[in-house]
N, C-alpha and C. Protein backbone atom coordinates (compact mmCIF):
# COMPACT_ATOMS: atom_id res chain seq x y z
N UNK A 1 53.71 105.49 41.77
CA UNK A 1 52.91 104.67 40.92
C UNK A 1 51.45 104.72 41.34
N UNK A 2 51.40 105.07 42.94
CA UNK A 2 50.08 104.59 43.05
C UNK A 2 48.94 105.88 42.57
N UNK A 3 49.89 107.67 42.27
CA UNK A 3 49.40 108.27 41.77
C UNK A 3 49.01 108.49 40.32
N UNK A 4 50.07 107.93 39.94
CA UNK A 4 49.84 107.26 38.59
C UNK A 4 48.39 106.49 37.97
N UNK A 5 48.46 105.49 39.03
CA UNK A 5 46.54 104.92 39.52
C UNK A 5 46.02 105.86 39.06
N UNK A 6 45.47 106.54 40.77
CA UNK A 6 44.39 107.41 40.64
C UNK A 6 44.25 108.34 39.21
N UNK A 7 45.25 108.95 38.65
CA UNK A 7 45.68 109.69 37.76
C UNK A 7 44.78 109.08 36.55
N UNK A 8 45.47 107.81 36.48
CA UNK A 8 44.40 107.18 35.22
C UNK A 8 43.04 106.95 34.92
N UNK A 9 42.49 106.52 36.77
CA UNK A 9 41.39 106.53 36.85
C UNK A 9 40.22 107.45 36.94
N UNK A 10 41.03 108.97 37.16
CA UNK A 10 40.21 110.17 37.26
C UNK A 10 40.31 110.24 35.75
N UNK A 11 40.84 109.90 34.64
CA UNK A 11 40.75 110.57 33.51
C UNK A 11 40.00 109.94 32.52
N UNK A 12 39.70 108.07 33.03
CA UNK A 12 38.92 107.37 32.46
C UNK A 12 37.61 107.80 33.09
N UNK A 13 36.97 108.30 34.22
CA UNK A 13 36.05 108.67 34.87
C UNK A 13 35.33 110.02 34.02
N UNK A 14 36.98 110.73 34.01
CA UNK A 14 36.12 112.23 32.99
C UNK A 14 35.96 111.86 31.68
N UNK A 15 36.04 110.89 30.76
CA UNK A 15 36.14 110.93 29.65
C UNK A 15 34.58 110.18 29.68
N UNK A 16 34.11 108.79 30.77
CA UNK A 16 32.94 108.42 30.59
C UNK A 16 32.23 110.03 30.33
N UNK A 17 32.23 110.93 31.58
CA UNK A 17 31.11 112.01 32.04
C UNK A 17 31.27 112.36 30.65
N UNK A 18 32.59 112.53 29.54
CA UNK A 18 32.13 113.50 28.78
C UNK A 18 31.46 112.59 27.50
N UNK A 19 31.86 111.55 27.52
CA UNK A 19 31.10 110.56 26.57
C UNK A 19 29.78 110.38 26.63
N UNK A 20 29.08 110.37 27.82
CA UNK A 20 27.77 110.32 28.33
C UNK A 20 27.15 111.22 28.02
N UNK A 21 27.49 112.35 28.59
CA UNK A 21 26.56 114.02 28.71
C UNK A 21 26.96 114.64 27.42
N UNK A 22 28.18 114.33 27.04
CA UNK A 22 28.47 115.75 25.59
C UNK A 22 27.96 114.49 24.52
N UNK A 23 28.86 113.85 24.15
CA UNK A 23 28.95 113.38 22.70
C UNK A 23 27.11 112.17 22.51
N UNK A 24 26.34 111.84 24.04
CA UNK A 24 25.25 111.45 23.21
C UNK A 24 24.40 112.90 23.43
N UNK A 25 24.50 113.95 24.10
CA UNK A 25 23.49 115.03 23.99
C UNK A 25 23.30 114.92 22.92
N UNK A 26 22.14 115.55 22.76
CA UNK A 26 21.03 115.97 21.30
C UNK A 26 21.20 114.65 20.40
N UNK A 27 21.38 113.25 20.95
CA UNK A 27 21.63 112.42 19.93
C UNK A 27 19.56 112.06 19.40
N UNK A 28 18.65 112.22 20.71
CA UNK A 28 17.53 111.85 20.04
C UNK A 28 16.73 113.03 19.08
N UNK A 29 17.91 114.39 18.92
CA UNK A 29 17.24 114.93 17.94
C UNK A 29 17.86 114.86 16.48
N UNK A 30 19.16 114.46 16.55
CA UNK A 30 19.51 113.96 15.61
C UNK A 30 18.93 112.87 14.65
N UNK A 31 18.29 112.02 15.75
CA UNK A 31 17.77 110.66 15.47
C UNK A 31 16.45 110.92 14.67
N UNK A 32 15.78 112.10 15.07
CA UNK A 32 14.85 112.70 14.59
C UNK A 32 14.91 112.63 13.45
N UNK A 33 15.99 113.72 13.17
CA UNK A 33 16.43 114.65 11.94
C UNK A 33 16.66 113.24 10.81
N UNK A 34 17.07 112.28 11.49
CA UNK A 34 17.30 111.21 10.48
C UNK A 34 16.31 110.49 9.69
N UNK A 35 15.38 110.05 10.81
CA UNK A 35 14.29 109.74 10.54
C UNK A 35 13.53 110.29 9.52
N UNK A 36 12.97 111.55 9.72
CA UNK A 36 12.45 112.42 8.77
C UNK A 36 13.44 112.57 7.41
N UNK A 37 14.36 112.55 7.35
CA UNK A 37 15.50 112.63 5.89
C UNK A 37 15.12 111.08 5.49
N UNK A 38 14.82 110.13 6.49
CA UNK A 38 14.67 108.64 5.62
C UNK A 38 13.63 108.66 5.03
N UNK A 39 12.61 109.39 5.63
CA UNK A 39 10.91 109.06 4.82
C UNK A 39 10.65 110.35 3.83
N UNK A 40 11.78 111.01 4.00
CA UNK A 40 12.05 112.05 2.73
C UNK A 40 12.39 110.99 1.44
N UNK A 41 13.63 110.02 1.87
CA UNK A 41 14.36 109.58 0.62
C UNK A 41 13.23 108.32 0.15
N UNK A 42 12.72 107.87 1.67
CA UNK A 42 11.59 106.85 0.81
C UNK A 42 10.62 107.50 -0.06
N UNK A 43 9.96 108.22 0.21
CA UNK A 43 8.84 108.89 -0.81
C UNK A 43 9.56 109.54 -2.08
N UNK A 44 10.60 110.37 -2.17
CA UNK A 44 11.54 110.17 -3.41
C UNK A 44 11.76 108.79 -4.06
N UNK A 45 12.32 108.20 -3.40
CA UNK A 45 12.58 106.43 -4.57
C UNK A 45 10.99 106.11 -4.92
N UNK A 46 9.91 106.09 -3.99
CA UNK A 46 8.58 105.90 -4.21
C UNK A 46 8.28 106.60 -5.62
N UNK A 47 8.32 107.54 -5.95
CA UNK A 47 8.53 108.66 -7.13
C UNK A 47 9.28 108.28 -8.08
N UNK A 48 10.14 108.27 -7.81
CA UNK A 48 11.20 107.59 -8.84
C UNK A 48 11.25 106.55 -9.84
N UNK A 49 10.64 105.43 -8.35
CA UNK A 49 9.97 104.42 -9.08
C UNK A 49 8.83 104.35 -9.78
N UNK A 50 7.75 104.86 -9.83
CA UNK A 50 6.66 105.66 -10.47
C UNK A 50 6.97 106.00 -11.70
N UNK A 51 8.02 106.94 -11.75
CA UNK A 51 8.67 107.70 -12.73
C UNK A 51 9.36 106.82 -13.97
N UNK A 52 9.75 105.59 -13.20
CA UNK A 52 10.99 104.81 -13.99
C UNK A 52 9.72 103.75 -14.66
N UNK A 53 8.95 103.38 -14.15
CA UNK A 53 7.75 102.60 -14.57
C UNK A 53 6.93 103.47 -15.69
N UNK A 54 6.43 104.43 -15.50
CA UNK A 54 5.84 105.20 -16.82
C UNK A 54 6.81 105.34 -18.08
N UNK A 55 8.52 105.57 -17.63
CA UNK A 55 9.06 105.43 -19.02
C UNK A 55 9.47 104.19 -19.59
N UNK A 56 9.58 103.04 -18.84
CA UNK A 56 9.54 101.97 -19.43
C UNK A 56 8.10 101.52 -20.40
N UNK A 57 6.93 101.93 -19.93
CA UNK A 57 6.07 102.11 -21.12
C UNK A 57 6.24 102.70 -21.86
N UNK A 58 6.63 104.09 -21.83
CA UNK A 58 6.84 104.31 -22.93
C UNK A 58 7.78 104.04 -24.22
N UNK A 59 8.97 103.37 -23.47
CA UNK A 59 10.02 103.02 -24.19
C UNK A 59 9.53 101.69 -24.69
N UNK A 60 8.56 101.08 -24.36
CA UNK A 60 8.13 99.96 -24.84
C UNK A 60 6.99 100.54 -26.12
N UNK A 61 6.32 101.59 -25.94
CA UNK A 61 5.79 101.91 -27.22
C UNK A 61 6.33 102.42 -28.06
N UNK A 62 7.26 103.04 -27.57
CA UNK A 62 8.43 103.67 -29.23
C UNK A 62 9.00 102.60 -29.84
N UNK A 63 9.38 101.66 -28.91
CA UNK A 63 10.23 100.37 -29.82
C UNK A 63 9.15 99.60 -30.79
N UNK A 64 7.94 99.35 -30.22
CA UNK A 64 6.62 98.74 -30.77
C UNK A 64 6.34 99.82 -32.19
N UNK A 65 6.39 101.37 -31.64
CA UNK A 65 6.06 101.80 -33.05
C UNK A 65 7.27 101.91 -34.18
N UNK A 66 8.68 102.14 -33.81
CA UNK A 66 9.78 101.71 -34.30
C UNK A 66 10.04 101.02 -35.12
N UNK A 67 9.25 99.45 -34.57
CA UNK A 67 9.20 97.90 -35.11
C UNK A 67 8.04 98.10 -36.53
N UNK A 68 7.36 98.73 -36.02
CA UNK A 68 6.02 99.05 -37.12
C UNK A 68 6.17 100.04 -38.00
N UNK A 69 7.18 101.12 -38.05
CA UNK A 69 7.30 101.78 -38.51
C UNK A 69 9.02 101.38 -39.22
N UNK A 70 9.67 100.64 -39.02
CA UNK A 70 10.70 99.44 -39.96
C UNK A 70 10.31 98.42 -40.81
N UNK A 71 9.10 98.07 -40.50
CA UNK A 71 8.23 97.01 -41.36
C UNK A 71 7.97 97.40 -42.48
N UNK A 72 6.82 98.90 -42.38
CA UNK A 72 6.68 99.89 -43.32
C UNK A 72 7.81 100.01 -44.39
N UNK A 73 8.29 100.51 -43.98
CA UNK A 73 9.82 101.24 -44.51
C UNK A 73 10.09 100.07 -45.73
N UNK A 74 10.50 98.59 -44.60
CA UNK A 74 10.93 97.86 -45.43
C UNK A 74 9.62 97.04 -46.61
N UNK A 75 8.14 97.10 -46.44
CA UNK A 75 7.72 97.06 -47.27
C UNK A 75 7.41 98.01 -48.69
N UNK A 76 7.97 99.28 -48.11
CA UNK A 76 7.80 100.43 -49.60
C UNK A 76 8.84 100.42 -50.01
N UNK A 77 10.50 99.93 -49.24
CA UNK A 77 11.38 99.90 -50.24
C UNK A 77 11.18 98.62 -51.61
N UNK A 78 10.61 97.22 -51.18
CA UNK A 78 9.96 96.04 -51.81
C UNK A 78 9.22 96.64 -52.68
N UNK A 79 7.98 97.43 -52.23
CA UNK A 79 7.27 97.80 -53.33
C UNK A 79 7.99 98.70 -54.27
N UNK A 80 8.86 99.29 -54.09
CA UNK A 80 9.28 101.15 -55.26
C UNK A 80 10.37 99.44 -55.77
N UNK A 81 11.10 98.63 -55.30
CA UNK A 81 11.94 97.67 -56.48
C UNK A 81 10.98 97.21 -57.21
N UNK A 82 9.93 96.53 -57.17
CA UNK A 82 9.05 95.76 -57.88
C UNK A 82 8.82 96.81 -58.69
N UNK A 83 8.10 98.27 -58.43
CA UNK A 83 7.75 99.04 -59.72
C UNK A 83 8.90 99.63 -60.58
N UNK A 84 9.90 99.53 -59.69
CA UNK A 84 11.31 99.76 -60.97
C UNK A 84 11.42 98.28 -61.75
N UNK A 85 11.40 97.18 -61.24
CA UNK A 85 11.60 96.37 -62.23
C UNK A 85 10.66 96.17 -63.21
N UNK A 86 9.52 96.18 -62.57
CA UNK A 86 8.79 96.69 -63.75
C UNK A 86 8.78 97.47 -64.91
N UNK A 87 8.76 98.34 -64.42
CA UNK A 87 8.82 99.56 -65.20
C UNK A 87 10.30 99.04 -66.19
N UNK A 88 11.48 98.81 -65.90
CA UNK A 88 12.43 98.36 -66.63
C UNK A 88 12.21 97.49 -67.32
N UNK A 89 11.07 96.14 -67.12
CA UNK A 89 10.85 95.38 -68.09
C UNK A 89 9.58 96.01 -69.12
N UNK A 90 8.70 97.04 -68.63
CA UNK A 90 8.26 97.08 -69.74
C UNK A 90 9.22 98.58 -70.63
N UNK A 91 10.29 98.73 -70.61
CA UNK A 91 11.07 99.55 -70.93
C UNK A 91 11.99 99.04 -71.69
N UNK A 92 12.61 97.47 -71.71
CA UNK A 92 12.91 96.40 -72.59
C UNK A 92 12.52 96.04 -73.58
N UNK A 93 11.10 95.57 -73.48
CA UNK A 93 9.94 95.48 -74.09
C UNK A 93 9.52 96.65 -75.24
N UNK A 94 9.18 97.72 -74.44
CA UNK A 94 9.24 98.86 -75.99
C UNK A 94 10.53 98.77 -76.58
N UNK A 95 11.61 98.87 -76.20
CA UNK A 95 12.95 99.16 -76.82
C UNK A 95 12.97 97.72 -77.95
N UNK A 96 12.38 96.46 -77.81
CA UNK A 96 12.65 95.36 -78.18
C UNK A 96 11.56 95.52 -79.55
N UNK A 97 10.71 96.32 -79.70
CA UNK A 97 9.66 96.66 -80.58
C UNK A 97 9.83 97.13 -81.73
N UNK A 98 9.34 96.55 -82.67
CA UNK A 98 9.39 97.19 -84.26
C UNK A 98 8.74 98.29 -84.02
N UNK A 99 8.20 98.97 -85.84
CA UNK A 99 7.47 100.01 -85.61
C UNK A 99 6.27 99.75 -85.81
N UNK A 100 5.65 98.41 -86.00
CA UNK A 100 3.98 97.78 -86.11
C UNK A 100 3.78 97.98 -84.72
N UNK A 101 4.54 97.15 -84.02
CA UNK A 101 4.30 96.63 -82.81
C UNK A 101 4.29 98.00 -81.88
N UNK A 102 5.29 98.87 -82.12
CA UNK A 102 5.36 99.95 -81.72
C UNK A 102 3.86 100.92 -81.90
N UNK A 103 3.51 101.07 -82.44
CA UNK A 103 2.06 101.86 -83.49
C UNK A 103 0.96 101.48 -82.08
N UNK A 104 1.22 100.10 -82.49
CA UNK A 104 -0.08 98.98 -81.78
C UNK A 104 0.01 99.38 -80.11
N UNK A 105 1.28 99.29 -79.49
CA UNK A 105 1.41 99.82 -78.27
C UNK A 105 0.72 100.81 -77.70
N UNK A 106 1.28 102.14 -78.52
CA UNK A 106 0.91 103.20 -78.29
C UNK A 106 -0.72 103.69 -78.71
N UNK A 107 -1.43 103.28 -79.84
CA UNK A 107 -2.52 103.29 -79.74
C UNK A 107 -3.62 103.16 -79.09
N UNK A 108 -2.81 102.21 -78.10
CA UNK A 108 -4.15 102.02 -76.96
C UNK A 108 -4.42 103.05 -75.87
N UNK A 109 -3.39 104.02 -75.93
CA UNK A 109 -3.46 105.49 -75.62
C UNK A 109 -4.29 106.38 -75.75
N UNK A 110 -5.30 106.65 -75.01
CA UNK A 110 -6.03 107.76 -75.50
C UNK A 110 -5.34 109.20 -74.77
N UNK A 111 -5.34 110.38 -75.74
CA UNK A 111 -5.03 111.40 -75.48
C UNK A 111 -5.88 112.44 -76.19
N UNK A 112 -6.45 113.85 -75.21
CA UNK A 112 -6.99 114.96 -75.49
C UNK A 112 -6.70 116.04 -76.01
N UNK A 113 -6.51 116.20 -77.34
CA UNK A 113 -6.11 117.59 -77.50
C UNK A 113 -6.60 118.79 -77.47
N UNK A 114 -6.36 119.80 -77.62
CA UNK A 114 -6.16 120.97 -77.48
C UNK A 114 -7.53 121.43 -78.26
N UNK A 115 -8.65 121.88 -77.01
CA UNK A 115 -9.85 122.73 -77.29
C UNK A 115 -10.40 121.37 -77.31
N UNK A 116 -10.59 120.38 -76.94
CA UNK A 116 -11.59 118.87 -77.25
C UNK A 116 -11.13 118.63 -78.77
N UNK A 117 -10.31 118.45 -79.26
CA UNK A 117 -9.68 118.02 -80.16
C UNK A 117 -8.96 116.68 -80.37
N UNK A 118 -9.11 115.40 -80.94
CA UNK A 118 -8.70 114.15 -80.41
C UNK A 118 -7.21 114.82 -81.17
N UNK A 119 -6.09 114.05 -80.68
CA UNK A 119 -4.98 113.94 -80.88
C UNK A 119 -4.17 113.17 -81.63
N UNK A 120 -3.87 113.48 -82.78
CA UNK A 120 -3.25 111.77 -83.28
C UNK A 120 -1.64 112.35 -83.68
């Protein structure tokens, strides 16, 4: 047993030496290597963020011209109904016309004929 001891204790002894000398060797160039990869990834997100900020303006001006350019839209569809209803009521209106009234309409028409020729 009592070799048993020593036995254990020489092998906890070699495992410090190799924990110490092997597995932290080159740990402060690693530490390096890390370092420099962190202020790599900071100046990337730095960028990024930069990046993500210019398209939120812009996505804020497409929606702005979007909004302005739906307004539009929906004011020329308003206007082209108003000139169809129009146009349909005065299309009622002739249809609703004798042929006096009809005459009288159309008279107030001026038209050019052919070579400066009035037209009737």
């Amino acid at each position: 047993m009592h070799k048993g001891k020593i036995a254990f204790l020489l092998l906890l002894v070699f495992n410090y030496i190799i924990l110490v000398f092997v597995v932290d060797y080159g740990s402060e160039t690693d530490t390096e290597g890390y370092k420099v990869r962190i202020e790599q990834l900071q100046d990337e997100n730095k960028q990024l963020k930069t990046n993500n900020s210019q398209l939120d303006q812009e996505v804020a001006h497409l929606t702005t011209e979007k909004d302005s350019l739906s307004t539009a839209i929906s004011n020329k569809a308003t206007e082209r109904e108003q000139i169809k209803t129009k146009r349909d009521e005065t299309m009622d209106d002739i249809n609703g016309m004798d042929n006096h009234k009809l005459y009288g309409f159309f008279s107030n028409f001026k038209a050019d004929g052919v070579n400066g020729q009035s037209g009737h």
